[in-house]
N, C-alpha and C. Protein backbone atom coordinates (compact mmCIF):
# COMPACT_ATOMS: atom_id res chain seq x y z
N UNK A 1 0.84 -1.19 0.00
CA UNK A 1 0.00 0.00 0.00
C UNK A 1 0.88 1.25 0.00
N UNK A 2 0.33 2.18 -1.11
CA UNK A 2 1.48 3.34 -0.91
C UNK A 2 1.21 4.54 0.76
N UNK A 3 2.20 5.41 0.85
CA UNK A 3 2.44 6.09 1.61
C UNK A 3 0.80 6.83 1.74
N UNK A 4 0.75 7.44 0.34
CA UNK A 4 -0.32 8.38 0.48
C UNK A 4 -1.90 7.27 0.99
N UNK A 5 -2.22 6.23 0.61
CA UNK A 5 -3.24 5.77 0.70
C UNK A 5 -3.22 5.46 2.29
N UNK A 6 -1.66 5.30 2.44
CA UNK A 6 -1.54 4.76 4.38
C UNK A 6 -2.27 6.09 4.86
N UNK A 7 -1.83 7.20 4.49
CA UNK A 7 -1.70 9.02 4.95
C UNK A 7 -3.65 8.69 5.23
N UNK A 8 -4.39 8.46 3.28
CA UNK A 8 -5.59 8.56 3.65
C UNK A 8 -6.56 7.58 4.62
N UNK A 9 -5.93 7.00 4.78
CA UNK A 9 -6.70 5.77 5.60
C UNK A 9 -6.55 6.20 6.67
N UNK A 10 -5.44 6.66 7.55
CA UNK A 10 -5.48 7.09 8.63
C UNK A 10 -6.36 8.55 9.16
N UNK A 11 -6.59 9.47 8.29
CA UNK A 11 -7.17 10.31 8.18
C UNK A 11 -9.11 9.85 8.64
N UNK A 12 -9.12 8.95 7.43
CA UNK A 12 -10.48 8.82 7.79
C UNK A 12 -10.89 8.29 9.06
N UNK A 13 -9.69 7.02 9.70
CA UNK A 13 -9.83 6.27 10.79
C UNK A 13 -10.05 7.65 12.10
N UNK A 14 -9.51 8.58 12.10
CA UNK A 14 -9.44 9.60 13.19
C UNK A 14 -10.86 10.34 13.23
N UNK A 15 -11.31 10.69 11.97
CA UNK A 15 -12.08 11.17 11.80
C UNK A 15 -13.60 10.57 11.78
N UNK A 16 -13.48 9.46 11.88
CA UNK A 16 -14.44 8.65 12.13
C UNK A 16 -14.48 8.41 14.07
N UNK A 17 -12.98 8.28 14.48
CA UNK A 17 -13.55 8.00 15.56
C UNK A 17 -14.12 9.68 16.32
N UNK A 18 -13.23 10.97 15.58
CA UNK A 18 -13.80 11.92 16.36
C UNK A 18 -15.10 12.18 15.91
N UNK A 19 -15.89 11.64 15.24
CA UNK A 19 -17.62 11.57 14.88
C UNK A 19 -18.06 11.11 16.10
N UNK A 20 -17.59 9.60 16.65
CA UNK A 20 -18.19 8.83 17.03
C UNK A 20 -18.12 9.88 18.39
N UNK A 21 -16.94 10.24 18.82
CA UNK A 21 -16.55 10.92 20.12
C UNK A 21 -18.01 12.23 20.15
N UNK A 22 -17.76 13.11 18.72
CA UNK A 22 -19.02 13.82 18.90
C UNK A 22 -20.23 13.28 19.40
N UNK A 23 -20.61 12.72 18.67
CA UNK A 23 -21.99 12.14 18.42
C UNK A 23 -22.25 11.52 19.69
N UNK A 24 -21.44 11.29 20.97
CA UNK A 24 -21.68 10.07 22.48
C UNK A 24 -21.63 11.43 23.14
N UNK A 25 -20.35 12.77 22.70
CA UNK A 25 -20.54 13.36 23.75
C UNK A 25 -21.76 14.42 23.97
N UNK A 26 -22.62 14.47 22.45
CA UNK A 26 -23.67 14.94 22.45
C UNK A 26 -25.28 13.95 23.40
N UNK A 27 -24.82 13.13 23.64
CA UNK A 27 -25.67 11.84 24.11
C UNK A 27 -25.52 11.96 25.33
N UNK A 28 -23.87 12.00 25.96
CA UNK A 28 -24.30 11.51 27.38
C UNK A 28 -22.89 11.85 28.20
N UNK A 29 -22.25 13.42 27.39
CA UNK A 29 -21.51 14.06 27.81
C UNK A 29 -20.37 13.13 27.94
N UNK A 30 -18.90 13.96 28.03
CA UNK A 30 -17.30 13.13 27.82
C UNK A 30 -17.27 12.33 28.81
N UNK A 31 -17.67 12.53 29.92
CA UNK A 31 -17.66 11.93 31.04
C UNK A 31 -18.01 10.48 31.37
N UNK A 32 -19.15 10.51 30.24
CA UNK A 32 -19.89 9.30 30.36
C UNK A 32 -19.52 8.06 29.17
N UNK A 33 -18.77 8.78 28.82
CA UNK A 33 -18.33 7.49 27.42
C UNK A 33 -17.39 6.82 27.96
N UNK A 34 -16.53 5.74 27.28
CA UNK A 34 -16.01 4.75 27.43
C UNK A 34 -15.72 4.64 25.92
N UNK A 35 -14.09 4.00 26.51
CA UNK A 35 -13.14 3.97 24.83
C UNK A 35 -14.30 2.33 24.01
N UNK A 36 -15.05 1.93 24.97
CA UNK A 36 -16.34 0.23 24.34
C UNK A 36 -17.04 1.44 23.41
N UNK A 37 -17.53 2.35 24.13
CA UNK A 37 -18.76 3.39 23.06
C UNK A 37 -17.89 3.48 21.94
N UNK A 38 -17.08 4.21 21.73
CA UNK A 38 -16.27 5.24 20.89
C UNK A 38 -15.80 4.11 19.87
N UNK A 39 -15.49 2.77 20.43
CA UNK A 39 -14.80 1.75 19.26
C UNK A 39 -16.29 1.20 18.79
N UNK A 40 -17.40 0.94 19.56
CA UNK A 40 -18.88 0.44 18.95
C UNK A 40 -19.03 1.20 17.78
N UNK A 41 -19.30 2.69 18.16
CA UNK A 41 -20.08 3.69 17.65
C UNK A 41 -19.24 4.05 16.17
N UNK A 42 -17.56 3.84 16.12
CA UNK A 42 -16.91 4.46 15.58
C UNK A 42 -16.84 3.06 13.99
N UNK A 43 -17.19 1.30 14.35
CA UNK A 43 -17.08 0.92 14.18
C UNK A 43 -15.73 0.06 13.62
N UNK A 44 -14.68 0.22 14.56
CA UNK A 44 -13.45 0.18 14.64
C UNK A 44 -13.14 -1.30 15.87
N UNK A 45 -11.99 -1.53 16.00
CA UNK A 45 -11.64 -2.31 17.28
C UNK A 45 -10.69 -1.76 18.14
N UNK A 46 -10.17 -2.23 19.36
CA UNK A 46 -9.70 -1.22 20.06
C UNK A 46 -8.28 -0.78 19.67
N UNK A 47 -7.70 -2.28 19.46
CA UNK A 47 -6.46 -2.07 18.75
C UNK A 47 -6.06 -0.95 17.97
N UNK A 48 -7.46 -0.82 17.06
CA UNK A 48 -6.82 0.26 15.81
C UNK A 48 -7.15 1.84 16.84
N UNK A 49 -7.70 2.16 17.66
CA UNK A 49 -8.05 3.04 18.56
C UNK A 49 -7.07 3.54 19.26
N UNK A 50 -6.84 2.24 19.77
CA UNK A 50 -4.80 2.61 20.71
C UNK A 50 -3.98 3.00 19.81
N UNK A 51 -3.98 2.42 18.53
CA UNK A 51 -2.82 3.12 17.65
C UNK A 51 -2.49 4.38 17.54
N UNK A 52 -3.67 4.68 17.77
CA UNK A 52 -4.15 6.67 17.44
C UNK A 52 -3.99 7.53 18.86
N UNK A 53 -4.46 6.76 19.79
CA UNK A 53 -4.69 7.65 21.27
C UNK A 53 -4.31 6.58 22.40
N UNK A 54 -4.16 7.14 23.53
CA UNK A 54 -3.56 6.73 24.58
C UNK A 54 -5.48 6.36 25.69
N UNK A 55 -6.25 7.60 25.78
CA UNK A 55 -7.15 6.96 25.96
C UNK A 55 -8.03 8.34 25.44
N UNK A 56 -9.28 8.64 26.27
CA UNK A 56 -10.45 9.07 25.89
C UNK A 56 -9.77 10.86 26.02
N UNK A 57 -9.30 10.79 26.75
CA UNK A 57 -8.89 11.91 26.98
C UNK A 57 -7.60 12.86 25.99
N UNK A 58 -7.10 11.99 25.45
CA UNK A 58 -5.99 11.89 24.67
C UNK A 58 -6.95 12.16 23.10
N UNK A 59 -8.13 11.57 23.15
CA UNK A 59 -8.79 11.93 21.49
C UNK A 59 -9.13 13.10 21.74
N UNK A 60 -9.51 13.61 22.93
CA UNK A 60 -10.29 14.69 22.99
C UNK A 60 -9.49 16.15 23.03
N UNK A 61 -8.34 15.67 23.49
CA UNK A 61 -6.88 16.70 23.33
C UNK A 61 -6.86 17.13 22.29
N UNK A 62 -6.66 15.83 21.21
CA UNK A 62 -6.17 15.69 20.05
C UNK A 62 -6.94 16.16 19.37
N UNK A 63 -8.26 16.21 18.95
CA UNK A 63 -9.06 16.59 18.55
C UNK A 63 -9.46 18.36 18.57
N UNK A 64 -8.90 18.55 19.96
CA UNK A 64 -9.49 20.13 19.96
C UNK A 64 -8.22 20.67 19.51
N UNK A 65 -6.78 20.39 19.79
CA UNK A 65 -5.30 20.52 19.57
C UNK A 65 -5.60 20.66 17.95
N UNK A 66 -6.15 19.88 16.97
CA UNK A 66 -6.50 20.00 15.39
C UNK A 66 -7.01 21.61 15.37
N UNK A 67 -8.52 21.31 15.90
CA UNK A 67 -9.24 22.83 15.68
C UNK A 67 -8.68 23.63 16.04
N UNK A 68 -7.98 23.83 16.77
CA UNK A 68 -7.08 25.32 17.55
C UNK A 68 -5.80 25.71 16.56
N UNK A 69 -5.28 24.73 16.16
CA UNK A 69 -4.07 24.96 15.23
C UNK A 69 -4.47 24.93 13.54
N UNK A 70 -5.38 24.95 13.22
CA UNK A 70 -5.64 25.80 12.11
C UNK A 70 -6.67 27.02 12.26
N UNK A 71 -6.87 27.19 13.20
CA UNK A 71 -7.38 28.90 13.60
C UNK A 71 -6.04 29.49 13.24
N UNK A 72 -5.49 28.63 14.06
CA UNK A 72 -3.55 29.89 14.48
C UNK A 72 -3.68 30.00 13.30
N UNK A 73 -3.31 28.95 12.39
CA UNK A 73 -2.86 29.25 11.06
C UNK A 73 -3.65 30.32 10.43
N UNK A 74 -4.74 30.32 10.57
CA UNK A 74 -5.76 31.40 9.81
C UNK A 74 -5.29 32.74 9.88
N UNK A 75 -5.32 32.73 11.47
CA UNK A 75 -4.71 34.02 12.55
C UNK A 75 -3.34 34.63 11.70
N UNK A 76 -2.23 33.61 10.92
CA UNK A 76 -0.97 34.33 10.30
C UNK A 76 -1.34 34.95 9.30
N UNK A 77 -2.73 34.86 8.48
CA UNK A 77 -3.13 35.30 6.90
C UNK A 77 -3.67 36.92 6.89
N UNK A 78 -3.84 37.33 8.10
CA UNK A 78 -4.88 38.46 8.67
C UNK A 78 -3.81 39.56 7.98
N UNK A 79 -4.62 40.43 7.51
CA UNK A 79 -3.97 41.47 7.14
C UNK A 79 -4.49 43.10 8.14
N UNK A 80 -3.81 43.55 8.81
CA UNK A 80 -4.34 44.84 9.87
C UNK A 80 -4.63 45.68 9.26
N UNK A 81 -4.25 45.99 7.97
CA UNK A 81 -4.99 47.02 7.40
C UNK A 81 -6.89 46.94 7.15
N UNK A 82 -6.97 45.62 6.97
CA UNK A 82 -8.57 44.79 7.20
C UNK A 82 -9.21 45.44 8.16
N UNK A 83 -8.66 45.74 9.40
CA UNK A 83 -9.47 46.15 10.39
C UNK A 83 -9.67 47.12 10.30
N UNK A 84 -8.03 48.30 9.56
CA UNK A 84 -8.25 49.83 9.47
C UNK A 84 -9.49 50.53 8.79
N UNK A 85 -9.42 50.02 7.67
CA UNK A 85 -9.73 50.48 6.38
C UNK A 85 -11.61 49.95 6.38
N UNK A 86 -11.87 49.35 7.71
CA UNK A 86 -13.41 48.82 7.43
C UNK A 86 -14.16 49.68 7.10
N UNK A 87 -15.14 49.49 6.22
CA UNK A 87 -16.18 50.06 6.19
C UNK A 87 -17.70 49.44 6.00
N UNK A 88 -18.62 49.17 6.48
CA UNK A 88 -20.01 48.90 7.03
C UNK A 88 -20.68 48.25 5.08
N UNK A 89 -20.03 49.12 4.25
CA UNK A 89 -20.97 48.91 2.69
C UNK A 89 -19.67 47.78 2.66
N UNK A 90 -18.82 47.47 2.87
CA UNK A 90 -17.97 46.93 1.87
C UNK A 90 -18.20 45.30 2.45
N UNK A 91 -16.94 44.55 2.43
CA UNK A 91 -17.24 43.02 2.55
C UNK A 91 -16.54 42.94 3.84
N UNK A 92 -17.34 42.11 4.34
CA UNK A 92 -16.97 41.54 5.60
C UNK A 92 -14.96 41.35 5.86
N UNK A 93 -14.63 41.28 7.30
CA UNK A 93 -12.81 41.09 7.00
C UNK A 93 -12.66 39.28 6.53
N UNK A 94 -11.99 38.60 5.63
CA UNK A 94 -11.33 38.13 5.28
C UNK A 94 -11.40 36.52 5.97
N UNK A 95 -10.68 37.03 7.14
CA UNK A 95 -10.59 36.27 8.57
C UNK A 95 -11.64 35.78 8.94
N UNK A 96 -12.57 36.36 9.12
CA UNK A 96 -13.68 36.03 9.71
C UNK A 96 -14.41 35.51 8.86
N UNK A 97 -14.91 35.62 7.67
CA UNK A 97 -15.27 34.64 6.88
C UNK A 97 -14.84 33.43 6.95
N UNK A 98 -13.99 33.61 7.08
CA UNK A 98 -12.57 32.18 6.66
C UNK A 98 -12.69 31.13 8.13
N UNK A 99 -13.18 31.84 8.98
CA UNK A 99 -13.67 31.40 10.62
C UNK A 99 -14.93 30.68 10.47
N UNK A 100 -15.53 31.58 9.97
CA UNK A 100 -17.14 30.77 9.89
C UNK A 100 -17.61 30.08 8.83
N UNK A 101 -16.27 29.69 7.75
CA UNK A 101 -16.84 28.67 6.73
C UNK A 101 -15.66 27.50 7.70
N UNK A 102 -14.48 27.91 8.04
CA UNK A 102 -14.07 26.36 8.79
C UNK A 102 -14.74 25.81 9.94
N UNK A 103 -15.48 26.80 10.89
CA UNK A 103 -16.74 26.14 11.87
C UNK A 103 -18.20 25.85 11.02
N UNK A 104 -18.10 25.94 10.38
CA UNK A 104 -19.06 25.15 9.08
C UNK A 104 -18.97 23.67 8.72
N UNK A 105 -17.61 23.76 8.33
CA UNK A 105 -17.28 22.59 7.95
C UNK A 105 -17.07 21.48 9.18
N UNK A 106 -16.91 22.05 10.30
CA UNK A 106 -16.33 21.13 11.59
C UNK A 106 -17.91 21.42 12.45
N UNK A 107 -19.16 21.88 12.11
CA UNK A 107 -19.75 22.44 12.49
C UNK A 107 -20.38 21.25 13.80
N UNK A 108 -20.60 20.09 13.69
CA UNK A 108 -21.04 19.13 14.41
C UNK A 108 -20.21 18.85 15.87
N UNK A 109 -18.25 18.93 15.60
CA UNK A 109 -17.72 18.94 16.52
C UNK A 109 -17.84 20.22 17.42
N UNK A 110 -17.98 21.30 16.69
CA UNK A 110 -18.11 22.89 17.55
C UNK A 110 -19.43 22.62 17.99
N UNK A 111 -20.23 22.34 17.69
CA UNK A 111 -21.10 22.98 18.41
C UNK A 111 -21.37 21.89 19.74
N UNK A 112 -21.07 21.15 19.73
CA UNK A 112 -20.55 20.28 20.79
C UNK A 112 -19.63 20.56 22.01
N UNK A 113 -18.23 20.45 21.57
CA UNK A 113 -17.70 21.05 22.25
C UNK A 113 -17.44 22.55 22.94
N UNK A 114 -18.96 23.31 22.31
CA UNK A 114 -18.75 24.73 22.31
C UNK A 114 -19.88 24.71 23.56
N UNK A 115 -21.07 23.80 23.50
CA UNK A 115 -21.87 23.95 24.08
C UNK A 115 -22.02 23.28 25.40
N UNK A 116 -23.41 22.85 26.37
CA UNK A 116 -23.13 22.51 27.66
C UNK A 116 -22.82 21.53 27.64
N UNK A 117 -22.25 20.57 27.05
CA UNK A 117 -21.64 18.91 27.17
C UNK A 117 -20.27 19.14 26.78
N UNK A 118 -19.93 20.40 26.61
CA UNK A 118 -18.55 20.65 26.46
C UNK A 118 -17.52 20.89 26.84
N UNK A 119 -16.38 21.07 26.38
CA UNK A 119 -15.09 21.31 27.39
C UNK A 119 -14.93 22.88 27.30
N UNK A 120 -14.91 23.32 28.92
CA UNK A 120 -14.68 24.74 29.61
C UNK A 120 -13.74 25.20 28.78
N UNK A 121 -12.69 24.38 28.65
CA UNK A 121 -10.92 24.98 29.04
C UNK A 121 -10.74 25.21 27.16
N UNK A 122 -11.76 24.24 26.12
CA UNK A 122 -11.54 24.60 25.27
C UNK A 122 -12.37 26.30 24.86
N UNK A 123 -13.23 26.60 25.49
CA UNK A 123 -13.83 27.52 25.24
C UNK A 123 -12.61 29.00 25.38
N UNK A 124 -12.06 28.39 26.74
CA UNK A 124 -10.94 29.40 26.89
C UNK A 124 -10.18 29.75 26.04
N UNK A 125 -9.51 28.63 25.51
CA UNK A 125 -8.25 28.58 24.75
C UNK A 125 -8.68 29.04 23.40
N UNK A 126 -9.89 29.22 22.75
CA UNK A 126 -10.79 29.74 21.87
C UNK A 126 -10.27 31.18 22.24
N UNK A 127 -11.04 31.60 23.43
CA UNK A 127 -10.93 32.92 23.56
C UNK A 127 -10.07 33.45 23.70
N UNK A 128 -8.74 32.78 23.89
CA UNK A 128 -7.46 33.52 23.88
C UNK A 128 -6.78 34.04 22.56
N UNK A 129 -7.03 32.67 21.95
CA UNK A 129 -6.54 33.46 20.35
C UNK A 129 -7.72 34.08 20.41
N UNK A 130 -8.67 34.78 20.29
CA UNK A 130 -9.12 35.65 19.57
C UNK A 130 -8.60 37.34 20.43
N UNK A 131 -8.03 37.21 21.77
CA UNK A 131 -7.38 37.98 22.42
C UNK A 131 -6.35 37.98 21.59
N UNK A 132 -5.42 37.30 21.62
CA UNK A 132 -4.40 37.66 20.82
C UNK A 132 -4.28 37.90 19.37
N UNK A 133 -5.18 37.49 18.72
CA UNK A 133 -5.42 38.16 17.62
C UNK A 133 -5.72 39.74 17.48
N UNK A 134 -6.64 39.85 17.98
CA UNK A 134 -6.95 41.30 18.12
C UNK A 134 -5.91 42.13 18.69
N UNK A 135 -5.07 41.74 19.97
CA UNK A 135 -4.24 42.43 20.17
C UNK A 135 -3.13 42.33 19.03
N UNK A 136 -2.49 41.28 18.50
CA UNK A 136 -1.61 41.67 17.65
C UNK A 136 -1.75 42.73 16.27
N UNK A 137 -2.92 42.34 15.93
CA UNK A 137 -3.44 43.67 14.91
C UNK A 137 -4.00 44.37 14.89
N UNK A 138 -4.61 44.99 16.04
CA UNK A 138 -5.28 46.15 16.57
C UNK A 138 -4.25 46.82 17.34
N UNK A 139 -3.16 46.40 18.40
CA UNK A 139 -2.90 47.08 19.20
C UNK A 139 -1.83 47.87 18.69
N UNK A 140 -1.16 47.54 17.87
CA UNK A 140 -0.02 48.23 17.32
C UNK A 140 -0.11 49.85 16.50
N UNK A 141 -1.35 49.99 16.08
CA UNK A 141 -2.02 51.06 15.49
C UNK A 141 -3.40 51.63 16.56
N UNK A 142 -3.10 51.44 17.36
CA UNK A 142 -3.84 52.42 18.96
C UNK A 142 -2.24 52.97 19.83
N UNK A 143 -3.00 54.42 19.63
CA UNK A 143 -2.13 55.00 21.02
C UNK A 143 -2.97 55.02 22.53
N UNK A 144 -2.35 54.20 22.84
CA UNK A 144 -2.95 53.53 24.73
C UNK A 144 -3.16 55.34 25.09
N UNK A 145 -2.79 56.31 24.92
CA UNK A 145 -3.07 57.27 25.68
C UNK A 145 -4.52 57.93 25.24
N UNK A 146 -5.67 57.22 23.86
CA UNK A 146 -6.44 57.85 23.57
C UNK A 146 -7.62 56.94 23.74
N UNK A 147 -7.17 55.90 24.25
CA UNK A 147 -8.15 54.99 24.65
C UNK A 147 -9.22 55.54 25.92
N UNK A 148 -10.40 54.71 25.70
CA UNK A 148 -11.46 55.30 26.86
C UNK A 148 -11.27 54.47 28.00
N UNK A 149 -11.10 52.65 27.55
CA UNK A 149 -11.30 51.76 28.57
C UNK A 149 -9.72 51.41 28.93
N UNK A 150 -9.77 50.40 30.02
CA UNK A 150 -8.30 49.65 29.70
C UNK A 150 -8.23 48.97 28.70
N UNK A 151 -7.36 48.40 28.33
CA UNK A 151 -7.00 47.60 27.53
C UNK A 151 -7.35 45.85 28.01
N UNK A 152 -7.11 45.76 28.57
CA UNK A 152 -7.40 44.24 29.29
C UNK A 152 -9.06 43.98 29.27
N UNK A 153 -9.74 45.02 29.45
CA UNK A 153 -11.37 45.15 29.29
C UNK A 153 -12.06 44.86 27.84
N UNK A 154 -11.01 45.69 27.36
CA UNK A 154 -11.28 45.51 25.59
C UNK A 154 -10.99 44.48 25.37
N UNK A 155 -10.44 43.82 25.61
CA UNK A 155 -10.02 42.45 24.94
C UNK A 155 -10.98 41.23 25.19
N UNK A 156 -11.16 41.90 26.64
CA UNK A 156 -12.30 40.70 27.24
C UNK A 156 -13.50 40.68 26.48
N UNK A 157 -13.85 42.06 26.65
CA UNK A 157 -15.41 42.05 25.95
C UNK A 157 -15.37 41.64 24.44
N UNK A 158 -14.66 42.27 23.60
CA UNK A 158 -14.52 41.51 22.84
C UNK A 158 -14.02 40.41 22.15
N UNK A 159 -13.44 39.42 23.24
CA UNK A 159 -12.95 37.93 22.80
C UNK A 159 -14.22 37.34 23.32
N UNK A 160 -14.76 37.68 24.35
CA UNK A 160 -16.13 37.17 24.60
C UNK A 160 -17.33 37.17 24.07
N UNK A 161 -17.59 38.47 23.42
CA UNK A 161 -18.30 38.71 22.62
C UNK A 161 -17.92 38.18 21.27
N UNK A 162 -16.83 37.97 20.43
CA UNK A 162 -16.88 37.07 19.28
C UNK A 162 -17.27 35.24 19.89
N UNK A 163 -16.92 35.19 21.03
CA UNK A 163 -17.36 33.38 21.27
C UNK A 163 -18.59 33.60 21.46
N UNK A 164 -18.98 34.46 21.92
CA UNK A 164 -20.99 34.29 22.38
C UNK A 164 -21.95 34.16 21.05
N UNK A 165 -21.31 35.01 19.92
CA UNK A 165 -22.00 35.02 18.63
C UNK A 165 -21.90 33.63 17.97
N UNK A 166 -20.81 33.06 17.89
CA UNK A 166 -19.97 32.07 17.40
C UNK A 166 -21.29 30.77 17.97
N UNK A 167 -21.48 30.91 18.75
CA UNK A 167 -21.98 29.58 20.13
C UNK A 167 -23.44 29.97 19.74
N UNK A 168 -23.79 31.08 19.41
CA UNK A 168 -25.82 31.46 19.38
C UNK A 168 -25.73 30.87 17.67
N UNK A 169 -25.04 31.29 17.40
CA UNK A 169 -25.08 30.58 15.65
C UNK A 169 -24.74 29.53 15.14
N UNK A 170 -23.96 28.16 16.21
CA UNK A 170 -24.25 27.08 16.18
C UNK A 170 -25.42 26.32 16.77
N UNK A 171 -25.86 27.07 17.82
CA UNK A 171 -26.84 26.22 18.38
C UNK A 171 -28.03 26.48 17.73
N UNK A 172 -28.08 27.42 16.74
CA UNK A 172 -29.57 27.67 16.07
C UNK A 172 -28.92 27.13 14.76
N UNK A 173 -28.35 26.14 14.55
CA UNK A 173 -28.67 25.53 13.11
C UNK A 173 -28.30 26.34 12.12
N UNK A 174 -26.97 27.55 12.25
CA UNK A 174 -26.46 28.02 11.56
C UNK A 174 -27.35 28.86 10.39
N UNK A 175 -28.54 29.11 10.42
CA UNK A 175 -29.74 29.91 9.21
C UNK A 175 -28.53 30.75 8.76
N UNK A 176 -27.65 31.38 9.13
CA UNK A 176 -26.80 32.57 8.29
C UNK A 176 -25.52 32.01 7.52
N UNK A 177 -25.19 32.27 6.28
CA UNK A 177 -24.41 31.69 6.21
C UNK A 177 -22.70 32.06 6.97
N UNK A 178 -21.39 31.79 6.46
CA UNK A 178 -20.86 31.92 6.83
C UNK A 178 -20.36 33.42 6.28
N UNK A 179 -20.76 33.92 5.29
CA UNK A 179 -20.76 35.50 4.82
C UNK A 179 -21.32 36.28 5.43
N UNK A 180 -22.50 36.10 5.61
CA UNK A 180 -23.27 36.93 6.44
C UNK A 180 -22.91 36.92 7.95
N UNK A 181 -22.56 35.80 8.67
CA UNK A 181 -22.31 35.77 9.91
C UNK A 181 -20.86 36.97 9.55
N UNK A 182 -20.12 36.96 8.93
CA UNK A 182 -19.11 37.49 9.13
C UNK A 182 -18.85 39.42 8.89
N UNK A 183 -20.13 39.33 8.48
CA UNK A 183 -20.69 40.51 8.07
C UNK A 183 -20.92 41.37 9.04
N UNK A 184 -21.95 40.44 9.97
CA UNK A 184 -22.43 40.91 10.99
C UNK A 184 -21.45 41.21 12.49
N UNK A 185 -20.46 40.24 12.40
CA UNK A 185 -19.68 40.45 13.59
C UNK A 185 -18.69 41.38 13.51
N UNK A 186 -18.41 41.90 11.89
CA UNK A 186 -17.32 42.96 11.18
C UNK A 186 -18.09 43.90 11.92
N UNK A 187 -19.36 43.96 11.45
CA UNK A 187 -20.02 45.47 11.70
C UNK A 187 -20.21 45.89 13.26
N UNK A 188 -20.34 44.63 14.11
CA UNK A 188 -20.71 44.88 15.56
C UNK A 188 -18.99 44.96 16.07
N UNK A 189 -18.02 44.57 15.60
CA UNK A 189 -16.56 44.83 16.25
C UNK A 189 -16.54 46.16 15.79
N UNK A 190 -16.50 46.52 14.60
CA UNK A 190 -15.83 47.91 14.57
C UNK A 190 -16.62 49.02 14.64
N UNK A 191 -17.77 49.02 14.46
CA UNK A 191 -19.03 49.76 14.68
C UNK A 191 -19.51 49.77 15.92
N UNK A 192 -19.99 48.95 16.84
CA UNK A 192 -20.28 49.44 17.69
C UNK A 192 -21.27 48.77 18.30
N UNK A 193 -21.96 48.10 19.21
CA UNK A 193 -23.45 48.17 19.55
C UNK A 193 -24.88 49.13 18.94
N UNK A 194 -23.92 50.25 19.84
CA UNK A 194 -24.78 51.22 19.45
C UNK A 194 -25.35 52.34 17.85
N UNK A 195 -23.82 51.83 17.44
CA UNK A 195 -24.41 51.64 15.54
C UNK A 195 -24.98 51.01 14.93
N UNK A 196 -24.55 49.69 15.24
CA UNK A 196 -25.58 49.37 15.04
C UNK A 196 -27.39 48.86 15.00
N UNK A 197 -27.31 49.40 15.99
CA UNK A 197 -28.93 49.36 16.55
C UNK A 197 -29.40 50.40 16.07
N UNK A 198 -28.60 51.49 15.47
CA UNK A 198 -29.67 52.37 14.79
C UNK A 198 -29.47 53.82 15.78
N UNK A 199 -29.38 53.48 16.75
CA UNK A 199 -29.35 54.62 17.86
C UNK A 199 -28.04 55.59 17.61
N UNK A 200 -26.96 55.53 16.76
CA UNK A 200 -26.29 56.53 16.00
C UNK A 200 -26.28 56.36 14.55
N UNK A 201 -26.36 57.51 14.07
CA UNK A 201 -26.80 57.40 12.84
C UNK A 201 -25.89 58.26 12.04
N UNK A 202 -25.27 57.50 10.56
CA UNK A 202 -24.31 58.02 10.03
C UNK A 202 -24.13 59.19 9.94
């Protein structure tokens, strides 16, 4: 068997068992599975299971360790002038599109792990890159002396506020697409609340 067909076989084997991992921890939360569920459900044996992971906890690492490291990667493509140059008629930033068509595609594991059968610590580690995102290309073009809030505040509210949108638009079955979602969170980061509600007006 060549290299590449080994490459694809293994691919699917992971990806099948992180279905199965979804799909139990949507049932009866991480807590409650067992590597018997995950090899039943995944239709695998355990053997080929151990090959991949050490145990339940180890897929679930592994699994969120995937999603987090192609955000980063996303996170290197960002261009800061994107944020400068926004404007409300034009197209959503780049990034953020590019966010909400890859939680599209992974949309079954996020909204899982995003929601109450989910893991805390990944929610965090979510919200940190989006802290550090923002700080790396926002903060460099702010002078801290003309700011209203702290800085540490800003970051919060809005790393929190991009996961809260993120989490209301998986759990409703995604109706927007991933353009429009990205539309909307362009316009509420750099605009404002209160712009957009109408209550200031161009």
């Amino acid at each position: 068997m060549s290299e590449k067909s080994t490459d694809r076989r293994i691919v699917r084997t992971k990806r099948l068992i992180r279905d199965a991992l979804t799909e139990l921890m949507e049932e009866k939360g991480f807590e409650g599975i067992t590597v018997r569920d995950l090899t039943k459900k995944a239709d695998i044996n355990r053997g080929t299971f151990y090959l991949h992971y050490r145990d339940k906890y180890d897929l679930l690492e592994q699994s969120e360790a995937q999603i987090l490291n192609e955000i980063e990667k996303m996170t290197q493509e960002i261009n800061p002038n994107d944020f400068l140059n926004f404007n409300s008629e034009n197209d959503p930033f780049p990034f953020i599109i590019n966010l909400f068509e890859f939680f599209h595609e992974n949309s079954s594991f996020m909204k899982v792990i995003l929601g109450p059968k989910g893991d805390a610590s990944f929610q965090g580690k979510l919200r940190d890159i989006i802290k550090k995102t923002f700080f790396q290309h926002i903060m460099s073009k702010i002078k801290g002396e003309e700011m209203l809030v702290p800085v540490e505040y800003l970051f919060s509210y809005v790393s929190s506020a991009h996961l809260g949108v993120i989490q209301h638009w998986l759990e409703n079955g995604m109706e927007k697409s991933p353009r429009e979602m990205a539309m909307i969170l362009s316009r509420i980061t750099l605009l404002g609340p209160r712009h957009v509600t109408g209550l200031i007006k161009n």
